[in-house]
C-alpha atoms as a PDB file:
ATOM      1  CA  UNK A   1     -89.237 -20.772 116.325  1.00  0.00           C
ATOM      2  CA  UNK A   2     -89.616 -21.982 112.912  1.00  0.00           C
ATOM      3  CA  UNK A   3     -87.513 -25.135 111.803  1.00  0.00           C
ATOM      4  CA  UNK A   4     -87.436 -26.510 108.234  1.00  0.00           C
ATOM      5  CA  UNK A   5     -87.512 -30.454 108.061  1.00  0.00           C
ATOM      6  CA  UNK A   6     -88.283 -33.111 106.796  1.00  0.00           C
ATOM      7  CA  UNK A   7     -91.282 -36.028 106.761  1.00  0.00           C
ATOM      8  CA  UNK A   8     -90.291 -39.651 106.178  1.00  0.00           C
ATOM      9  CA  UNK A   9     -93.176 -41.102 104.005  1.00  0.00           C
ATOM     10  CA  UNK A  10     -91.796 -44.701 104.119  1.00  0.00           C
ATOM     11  CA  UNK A  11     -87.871 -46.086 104.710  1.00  0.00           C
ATOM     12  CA  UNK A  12     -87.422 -46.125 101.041  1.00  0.00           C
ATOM     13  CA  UNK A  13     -90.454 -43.572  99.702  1.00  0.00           C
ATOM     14  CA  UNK A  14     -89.274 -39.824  98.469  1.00  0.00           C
ATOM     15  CA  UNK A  15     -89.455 -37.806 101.748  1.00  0.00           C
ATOM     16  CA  UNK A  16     -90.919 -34.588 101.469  1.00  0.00           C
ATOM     17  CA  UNK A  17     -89.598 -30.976 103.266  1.00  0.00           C
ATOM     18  CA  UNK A  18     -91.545 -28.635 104.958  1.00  0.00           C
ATOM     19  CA  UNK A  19     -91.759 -25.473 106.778  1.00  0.00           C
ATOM     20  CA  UNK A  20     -93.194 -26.587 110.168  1.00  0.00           C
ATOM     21  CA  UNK A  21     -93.833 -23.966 113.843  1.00  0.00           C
ATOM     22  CA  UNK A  22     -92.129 -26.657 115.778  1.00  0.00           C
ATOM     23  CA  UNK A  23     -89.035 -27.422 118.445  1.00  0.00           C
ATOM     24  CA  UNK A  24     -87.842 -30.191 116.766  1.00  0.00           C
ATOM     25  CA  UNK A  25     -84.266 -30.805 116.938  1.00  0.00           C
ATOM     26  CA  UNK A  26     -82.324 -30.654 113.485  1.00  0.00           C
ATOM     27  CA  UNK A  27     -79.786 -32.900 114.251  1.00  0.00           C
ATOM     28  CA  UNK A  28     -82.605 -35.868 114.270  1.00  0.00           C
ATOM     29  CA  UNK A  29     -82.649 -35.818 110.308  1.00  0.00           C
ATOM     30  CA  UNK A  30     -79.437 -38.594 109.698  1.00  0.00           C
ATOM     31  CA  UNK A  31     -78.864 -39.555 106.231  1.00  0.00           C
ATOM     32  CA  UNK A  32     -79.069 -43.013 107.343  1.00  0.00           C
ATOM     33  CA  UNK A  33     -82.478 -43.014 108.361  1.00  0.00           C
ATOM     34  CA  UNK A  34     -83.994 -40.496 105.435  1.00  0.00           C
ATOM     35  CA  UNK A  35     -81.758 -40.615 102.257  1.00  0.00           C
ATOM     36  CA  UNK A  36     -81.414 -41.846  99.061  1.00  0.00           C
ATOM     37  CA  UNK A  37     -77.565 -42.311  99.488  1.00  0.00           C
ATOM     38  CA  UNK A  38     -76.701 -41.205  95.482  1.00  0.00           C
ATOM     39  CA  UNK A  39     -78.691 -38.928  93.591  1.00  0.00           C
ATOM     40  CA  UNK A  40     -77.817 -40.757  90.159  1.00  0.00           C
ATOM     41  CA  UNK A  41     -79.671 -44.012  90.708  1.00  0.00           C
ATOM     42  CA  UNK A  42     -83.155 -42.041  91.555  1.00  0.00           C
ATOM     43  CA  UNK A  43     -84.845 -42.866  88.271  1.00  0.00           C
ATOM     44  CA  UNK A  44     -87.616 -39.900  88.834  1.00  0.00           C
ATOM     45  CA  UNK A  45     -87.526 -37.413  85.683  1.00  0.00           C
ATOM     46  CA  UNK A  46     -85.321 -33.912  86.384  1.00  0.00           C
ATOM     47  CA  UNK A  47     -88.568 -31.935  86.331  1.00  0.00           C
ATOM     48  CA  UNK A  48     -88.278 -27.723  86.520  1.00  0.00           C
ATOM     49  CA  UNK A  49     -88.006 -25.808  89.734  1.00  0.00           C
ATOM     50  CA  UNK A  50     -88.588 -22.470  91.114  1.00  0.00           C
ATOM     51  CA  UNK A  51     -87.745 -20.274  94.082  1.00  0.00           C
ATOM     52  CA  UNK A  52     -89.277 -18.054  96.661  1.00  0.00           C
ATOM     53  CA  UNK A  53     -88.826 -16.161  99.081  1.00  0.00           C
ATOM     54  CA  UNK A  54     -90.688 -16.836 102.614  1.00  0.00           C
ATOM     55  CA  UNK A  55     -92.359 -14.603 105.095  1.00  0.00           C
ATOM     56  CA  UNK A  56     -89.317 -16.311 106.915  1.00  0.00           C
ATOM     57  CA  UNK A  57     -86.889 -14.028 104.701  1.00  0.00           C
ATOM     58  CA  UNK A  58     -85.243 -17.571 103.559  1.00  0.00           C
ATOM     59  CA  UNK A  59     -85.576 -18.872  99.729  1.00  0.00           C
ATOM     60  CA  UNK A  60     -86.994 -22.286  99.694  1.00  0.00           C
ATOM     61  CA  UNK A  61     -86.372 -23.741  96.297  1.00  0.00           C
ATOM     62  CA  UNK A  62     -88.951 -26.680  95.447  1.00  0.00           C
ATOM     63  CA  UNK A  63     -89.453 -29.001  92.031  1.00  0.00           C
ATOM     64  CA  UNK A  64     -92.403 -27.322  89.612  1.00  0.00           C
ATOM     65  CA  UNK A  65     -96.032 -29.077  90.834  1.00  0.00           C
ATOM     66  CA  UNK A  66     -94.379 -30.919  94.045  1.00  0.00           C
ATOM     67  CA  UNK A  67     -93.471 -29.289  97.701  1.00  0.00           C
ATOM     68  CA  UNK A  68     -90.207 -31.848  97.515  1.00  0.00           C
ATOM     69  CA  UNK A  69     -87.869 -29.139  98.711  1.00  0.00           C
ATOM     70  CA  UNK A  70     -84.158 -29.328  97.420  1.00  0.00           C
ATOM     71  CA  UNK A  71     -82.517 -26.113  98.359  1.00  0.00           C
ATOM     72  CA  UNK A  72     -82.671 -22.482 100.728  1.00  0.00           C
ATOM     73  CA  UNK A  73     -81.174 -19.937 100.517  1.00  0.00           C
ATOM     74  CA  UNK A  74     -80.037 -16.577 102.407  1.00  0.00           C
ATOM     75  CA  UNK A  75     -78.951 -13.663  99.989  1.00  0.00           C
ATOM     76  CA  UNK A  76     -77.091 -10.329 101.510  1.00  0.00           C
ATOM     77  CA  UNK A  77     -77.279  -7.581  99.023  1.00  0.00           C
ATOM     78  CA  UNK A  78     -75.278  -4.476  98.371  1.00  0.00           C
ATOM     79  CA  UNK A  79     -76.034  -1.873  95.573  1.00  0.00           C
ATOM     80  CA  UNK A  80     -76.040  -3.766  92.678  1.00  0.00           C
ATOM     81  CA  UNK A  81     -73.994  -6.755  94.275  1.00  0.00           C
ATOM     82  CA  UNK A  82     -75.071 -10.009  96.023  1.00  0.00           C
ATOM     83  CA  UNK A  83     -74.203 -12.691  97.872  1.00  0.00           C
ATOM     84  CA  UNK A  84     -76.289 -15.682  98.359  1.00  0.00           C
ATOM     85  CA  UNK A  85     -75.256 -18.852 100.441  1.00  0.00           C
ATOM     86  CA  UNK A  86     -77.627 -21.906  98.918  1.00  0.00           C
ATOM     87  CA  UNK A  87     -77.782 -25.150 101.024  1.00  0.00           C
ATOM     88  CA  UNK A  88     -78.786 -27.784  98.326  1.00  0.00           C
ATOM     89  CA  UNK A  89     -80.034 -31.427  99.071  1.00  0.00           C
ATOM     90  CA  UNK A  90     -80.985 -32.590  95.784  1.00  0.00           C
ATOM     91  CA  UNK A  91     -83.481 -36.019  96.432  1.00  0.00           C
ATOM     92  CA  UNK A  92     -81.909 -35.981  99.738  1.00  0.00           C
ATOM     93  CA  UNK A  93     -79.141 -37.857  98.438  1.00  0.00           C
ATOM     94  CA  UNK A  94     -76.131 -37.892 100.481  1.00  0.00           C
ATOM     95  CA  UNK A  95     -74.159 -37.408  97.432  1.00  0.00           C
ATOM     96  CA  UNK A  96     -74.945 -34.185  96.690  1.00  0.00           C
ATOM     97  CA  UNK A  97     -75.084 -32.090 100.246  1.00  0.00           C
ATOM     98  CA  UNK A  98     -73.632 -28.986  99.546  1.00  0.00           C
ATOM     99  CA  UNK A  99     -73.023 -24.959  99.562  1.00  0.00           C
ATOM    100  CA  UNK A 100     -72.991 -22.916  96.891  1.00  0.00           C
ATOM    101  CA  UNK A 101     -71.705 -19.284  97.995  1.00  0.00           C
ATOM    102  CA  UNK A 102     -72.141 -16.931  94.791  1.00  0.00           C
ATOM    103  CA  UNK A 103     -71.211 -13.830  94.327  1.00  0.00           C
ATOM    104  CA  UNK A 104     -72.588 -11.541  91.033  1.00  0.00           C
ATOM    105  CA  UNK A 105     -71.268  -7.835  90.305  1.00  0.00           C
ATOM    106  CA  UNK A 106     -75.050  -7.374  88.113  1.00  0.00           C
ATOM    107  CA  UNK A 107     -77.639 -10.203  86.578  1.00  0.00           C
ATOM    108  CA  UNK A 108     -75.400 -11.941  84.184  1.00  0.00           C
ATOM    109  CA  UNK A 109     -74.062 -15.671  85.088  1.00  0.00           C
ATOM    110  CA  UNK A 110     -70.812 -14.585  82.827  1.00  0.00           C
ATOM    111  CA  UNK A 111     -70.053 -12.298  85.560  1.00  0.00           C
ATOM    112  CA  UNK A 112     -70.525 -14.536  88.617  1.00  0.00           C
ATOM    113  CA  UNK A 113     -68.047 -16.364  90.904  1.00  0.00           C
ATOM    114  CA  UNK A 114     -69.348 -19.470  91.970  1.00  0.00           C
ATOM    115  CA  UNK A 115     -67.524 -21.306  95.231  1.00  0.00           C
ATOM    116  CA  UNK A 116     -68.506 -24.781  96.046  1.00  0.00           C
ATOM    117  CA  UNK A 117     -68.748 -26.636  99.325  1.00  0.00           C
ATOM    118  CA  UNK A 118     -68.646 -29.904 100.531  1.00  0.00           C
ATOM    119  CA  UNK A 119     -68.506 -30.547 104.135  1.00  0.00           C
ATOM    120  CA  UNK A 120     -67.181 -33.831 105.830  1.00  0.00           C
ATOM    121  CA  UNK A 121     -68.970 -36.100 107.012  1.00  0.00           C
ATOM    122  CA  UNK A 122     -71.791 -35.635 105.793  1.00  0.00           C
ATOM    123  CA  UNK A 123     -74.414 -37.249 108.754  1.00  0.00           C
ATOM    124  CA  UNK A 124     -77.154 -34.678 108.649  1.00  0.00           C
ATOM    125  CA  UNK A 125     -79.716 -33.081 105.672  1.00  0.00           C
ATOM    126  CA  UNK A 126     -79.003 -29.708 106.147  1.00  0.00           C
ATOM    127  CA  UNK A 127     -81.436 -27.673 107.803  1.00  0.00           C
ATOM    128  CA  UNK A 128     -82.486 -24.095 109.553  1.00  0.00           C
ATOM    129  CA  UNK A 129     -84.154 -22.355 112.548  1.00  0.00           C
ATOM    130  CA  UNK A 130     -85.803 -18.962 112.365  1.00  0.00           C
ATOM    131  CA  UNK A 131     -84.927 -17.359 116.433  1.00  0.00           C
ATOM    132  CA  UNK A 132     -85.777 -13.716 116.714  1.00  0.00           C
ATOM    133  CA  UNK A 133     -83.208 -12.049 114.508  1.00  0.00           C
ATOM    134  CA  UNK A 134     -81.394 -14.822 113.267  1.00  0.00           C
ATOM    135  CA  UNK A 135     -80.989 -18.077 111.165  1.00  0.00           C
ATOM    136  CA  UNK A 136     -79.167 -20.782 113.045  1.00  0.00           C
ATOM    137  CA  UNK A 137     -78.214 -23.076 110.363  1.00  0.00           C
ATOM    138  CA  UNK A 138     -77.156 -26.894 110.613  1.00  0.00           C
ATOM    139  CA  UNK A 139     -74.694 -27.989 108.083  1.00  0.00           C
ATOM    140  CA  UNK A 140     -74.074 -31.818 106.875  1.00  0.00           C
ATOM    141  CA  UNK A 141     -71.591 -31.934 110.225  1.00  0.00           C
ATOM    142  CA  UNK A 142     -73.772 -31.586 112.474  1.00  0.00           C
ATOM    143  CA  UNK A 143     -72.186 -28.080 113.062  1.00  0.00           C
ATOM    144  CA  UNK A 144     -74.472 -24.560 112.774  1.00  0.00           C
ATOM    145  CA  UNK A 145     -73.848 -21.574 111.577  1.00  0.00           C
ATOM    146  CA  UNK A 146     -75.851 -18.373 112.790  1.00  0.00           C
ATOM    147  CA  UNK A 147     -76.838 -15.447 110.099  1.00  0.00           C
ATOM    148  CA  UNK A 148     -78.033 -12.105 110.669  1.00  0.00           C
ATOM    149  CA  UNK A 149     -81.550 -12.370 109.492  1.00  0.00           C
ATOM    150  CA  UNK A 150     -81.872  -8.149 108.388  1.00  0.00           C
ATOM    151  CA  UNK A 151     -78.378  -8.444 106.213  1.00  0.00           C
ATOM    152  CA  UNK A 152     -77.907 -12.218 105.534  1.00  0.00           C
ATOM    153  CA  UNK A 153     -74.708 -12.486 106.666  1.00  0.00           C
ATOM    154  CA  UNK A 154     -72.719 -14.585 108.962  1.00  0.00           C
ATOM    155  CA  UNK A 155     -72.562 -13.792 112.810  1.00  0.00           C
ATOM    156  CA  UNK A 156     -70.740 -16.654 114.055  1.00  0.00           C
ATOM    157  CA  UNK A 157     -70.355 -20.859 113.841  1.00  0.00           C
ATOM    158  CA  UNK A 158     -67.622 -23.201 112.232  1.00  0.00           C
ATOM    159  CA  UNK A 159     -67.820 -20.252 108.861  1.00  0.00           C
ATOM    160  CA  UNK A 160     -66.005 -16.995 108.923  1.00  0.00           C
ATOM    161  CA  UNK A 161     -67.045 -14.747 106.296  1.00  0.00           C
ATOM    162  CA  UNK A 162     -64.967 -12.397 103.911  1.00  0.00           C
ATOM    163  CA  UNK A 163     -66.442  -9.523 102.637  1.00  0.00           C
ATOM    164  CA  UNK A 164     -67.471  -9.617  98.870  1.00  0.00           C
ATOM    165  CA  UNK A 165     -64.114  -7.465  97.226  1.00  0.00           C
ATOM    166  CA  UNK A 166     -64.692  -7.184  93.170  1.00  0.00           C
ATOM    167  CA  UNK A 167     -61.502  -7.666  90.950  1.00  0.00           C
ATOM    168  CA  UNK A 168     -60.527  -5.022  88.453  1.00  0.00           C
ATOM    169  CA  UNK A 169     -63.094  -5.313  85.067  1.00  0.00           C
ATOM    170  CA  UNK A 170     -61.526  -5.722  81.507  1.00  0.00           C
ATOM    171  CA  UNK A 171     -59.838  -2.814  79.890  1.00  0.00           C
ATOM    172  CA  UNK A 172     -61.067  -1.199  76.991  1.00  0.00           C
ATOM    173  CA  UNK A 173     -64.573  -2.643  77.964  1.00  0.00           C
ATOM    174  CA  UNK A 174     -67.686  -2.351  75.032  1.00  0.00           C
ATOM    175  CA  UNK A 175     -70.554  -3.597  77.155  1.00  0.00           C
ATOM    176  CA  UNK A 176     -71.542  -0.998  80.079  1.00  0.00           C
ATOM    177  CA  UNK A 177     -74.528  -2.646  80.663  1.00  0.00           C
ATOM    178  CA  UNK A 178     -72.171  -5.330  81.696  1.00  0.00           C
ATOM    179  CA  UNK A 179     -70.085  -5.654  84.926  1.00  0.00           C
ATOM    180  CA  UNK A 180     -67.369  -6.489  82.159  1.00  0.00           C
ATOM    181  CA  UNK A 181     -65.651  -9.743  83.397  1.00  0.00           C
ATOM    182  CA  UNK A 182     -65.748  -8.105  87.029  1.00  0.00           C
ATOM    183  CA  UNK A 183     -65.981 -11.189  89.156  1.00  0.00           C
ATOM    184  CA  UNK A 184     -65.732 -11.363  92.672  1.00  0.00           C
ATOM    185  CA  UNK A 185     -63.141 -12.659  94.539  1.00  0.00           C
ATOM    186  CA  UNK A 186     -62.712 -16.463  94.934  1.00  0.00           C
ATOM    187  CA  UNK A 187     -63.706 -18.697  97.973  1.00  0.00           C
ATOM    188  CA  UNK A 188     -65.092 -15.974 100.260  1.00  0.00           C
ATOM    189  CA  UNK A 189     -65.460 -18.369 103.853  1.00  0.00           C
ATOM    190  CA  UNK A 190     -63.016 -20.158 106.220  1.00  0.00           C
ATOM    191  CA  UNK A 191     -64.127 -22.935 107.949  1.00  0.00           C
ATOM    192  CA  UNK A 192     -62.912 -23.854 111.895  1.00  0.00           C
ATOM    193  CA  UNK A 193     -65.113 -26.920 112.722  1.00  0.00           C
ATOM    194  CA  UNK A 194     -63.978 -30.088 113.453  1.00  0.00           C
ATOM    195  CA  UNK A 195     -65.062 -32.108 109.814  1.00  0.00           C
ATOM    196  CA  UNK A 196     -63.230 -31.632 106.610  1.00  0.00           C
ATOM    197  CA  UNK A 197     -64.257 -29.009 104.252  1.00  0.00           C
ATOM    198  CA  UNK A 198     -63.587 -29.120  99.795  1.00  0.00           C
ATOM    199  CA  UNK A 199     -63.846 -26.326  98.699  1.00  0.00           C
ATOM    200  CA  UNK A 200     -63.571 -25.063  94.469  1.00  0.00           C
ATOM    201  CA  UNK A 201     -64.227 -21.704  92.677  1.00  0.00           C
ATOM    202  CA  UNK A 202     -64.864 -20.847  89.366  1.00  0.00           C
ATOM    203  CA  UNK A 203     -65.637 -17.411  87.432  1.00  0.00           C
ATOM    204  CA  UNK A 204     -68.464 -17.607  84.813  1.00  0.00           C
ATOM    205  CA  UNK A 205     -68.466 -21.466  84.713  1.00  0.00           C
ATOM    206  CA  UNK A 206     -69.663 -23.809  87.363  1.00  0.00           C
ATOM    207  CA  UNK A 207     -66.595 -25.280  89.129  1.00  0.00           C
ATOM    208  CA  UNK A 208     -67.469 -28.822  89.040  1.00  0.00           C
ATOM    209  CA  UNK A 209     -68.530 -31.065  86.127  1.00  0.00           C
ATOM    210  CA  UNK A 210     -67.372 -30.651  82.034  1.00  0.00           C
ATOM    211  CA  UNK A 211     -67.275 -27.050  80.959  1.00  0.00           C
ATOM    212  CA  UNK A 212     -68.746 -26.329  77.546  1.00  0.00           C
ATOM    213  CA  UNK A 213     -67.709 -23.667  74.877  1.00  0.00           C
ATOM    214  CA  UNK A 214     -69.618 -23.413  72.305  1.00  0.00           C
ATOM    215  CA  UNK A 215     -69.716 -27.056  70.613  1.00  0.00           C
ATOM    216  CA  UNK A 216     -66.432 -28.007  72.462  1.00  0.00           C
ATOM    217  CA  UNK A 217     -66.604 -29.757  76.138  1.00  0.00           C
ATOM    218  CA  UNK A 218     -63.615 -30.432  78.208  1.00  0.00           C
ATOM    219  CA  UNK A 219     -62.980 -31.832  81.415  1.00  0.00           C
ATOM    220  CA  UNK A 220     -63.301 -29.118  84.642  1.00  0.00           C
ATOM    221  CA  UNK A 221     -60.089 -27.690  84.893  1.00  0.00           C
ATOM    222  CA  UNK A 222     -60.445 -27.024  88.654  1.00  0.00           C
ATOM    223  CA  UNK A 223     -58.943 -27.672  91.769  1.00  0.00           C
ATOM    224  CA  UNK A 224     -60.714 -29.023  94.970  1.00  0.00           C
ATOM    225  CA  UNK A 225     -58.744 -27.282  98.220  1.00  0.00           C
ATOM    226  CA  UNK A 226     -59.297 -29.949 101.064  1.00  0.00           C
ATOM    227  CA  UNK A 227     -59.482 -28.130 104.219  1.00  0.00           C
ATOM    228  CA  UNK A 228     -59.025 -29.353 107.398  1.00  0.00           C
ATOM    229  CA  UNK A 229     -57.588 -27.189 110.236  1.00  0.00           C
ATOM    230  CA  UNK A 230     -54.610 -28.042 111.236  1.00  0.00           C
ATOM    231  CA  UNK A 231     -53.393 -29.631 108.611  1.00  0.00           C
ATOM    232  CA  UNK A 232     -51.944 -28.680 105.157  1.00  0.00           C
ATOM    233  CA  UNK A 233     -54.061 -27.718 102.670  1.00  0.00           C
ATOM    234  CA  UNK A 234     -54.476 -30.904  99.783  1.00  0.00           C
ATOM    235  CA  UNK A 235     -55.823 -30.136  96.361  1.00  0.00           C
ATOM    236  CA  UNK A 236     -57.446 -32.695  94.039  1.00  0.00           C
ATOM    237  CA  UNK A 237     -58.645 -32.098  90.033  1.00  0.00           C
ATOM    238  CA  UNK A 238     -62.053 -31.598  90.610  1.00  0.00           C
ATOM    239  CA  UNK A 239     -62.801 -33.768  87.331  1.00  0.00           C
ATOM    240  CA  UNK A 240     -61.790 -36.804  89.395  1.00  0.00           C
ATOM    241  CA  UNK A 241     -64.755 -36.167  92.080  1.00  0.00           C
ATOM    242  CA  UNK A 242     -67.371 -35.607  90.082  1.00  0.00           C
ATOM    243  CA  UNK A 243     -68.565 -35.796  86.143  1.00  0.00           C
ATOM    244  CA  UNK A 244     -71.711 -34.556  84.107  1.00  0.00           C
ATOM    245  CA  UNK A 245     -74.147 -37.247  82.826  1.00  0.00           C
ATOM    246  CA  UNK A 246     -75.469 -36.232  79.608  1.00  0.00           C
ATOM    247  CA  UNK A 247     -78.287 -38.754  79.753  1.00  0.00           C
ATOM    248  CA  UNK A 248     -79.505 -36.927  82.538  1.00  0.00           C
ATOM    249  CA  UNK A 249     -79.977 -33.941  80.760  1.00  0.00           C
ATOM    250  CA  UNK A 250     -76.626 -32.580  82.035  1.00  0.00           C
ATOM    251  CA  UNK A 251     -76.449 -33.183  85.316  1.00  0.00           C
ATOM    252  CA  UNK A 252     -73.516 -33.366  87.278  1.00  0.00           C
ATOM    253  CA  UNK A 253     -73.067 -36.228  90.093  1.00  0.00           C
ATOM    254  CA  UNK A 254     -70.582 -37.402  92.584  1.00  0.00           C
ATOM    255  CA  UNK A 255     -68.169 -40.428  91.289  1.00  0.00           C
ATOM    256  CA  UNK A 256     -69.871 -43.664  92.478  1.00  0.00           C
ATOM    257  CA  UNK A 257     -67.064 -44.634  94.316  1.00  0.00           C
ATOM    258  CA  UNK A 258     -67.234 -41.411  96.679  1.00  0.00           C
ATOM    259  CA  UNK A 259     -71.077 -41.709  97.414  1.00  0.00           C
ATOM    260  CA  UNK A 260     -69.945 -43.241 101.265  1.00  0.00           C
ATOM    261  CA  UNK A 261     -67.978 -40.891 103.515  1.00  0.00           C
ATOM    262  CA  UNK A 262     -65.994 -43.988 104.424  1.00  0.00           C
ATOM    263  CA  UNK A 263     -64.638 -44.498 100.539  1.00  0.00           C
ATOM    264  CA  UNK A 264     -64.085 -40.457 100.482  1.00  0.00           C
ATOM    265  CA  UNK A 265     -62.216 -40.157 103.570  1.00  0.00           C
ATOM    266  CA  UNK A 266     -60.211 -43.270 102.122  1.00  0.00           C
ATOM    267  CA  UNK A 267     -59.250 -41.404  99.005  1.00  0.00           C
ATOM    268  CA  UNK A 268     -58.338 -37.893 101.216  1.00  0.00           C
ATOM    269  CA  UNK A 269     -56.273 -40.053 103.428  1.00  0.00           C
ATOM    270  CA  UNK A 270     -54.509 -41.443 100.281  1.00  0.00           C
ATOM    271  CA  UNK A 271     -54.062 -38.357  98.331  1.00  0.00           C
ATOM    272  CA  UNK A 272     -53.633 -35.777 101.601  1.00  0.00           C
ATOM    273  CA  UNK A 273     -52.278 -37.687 104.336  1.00  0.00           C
ATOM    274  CA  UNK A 274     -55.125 -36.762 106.575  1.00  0.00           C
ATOM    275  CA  UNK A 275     -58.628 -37.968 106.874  1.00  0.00           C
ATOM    276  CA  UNK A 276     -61.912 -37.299 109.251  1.00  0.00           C
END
């Protein structure tokens, strides 16, 4: 059994991931003990990453130089489609625990759907198991989700998972190299723990933060869907959750005043009539 985790170099110190032959229990990684509680304030430079795939089968994602560990990934592939479900944890800042489940038709990020998760409350760093033929997954809930470890998709947990289904192309299309503005399908899971899940989908454009064209940037024009089951659906602008610092080279953050699950669940309860 292989668990990825992480090692707490001091209470304050930048803690460090690793992949570690172990029977650790994931759950023992709370935010309160081992994060940086918003990403914003960490005053280390955005330095460059890059991916790879494990002997595990699992993506691990770390900064250029460092092993500090922000993201992994399992990707399902069909043809020339694929699906990959990245669990990012940038500085292990509570902030910024999320999912991103994309979806691309060919290589080009015009051509992607992008879906983006947040999941209520968020106690735990996310974190995964390797058993047998499987990933068993723990989201920021506390709740897991199991994957097939030969296709990458989802077996069972609080996610149900819709197949990927590709929308008509453009008519009249130049570009055959291209999958011709032949996104995917929008927010492709259903969620039936017992948190609250925001969820927000975009084609070509990531859903949250400004969106730029050309020289021209304008607020994101999305919609947050708050989830949770058994109550109605709420939807929030996503521009009023989150906004792109362009001191930061471009970054995108959390609003400060939603960094504590307590002044999130405050604002739900105000604007949805429901809350954790």
């Amino acid at each position: 059994m292989t668990y990825l985790w992480a090692v707490i170099i001091s209470s304050f110190a930048l803690a460090q991931f690793h992949t570690e032959l172990s029977t650790g229990d994931p759950k023992s990684h709370r935010l309160e003990e081992m994060s940086f509680p918003y990403r914003e304030e960490k005053t280390s430079p955005l330095t460059p990453s890059s991916c790879q795939t494990e002997t595990l089968g699992v993506k691990l994602c770390k900064r250029d130089g460092t092993e500090e560990l922000f993201q992994f990934s399992m990707t399902q592939r069909k043809n020339e489609t694929q699906r990959s479900f990245d669990f990012g944890f940038e500085d292990f800042a509570r902030s910024d625990l999320h999912l991103y489940v994309i979806d691309s038709p060919d290589d080009f990020m015009s051509n992607m759907t992008f879906n983006y998760y947040v999941f209520l409350p968020r106690t735990y760093l996310p974190s995964f198991k390797v058993q047998d033929d499987e990933f068993h997954v723990t989201i920021s809930t506390g709740e897991k989700i199991i994957f097939d470890k030969l296709t990458g998709k989802i077996k069972s947990g609080v996610l149900v998972e819709k197949p990927m289904s590709q929308l008509p192309g453009s008519k009249n299309c130049s570009y055959p190299q291209k999958a011709c503005r032949k996104y995917a399908s929008p927010l492709p899971i259903t969620y039936n723990g017992t948190g609250i899940m925001l969820e927000i989908s975009s084609n070509g454009n990531l859903p949250i933060g400004d969106v730029e064209s050309g020289k021209s940037v304008s607020p994101s024009p999305y919609i947050v869907n708050v989830i949770k089951v058994g109550e109605k659906k709420c939807t929030i602008p996503s521009k009023n959750l989150w906004f792109t610092n362009y001191e930061k080279a471009g970054a995108i953050f959390i609003k400060k005043d939603f960094i504590s699950d307590e002044k999130l669940n405050d604002y739900i309860k105000e604007k949805c009539g429901f809350s954790l």
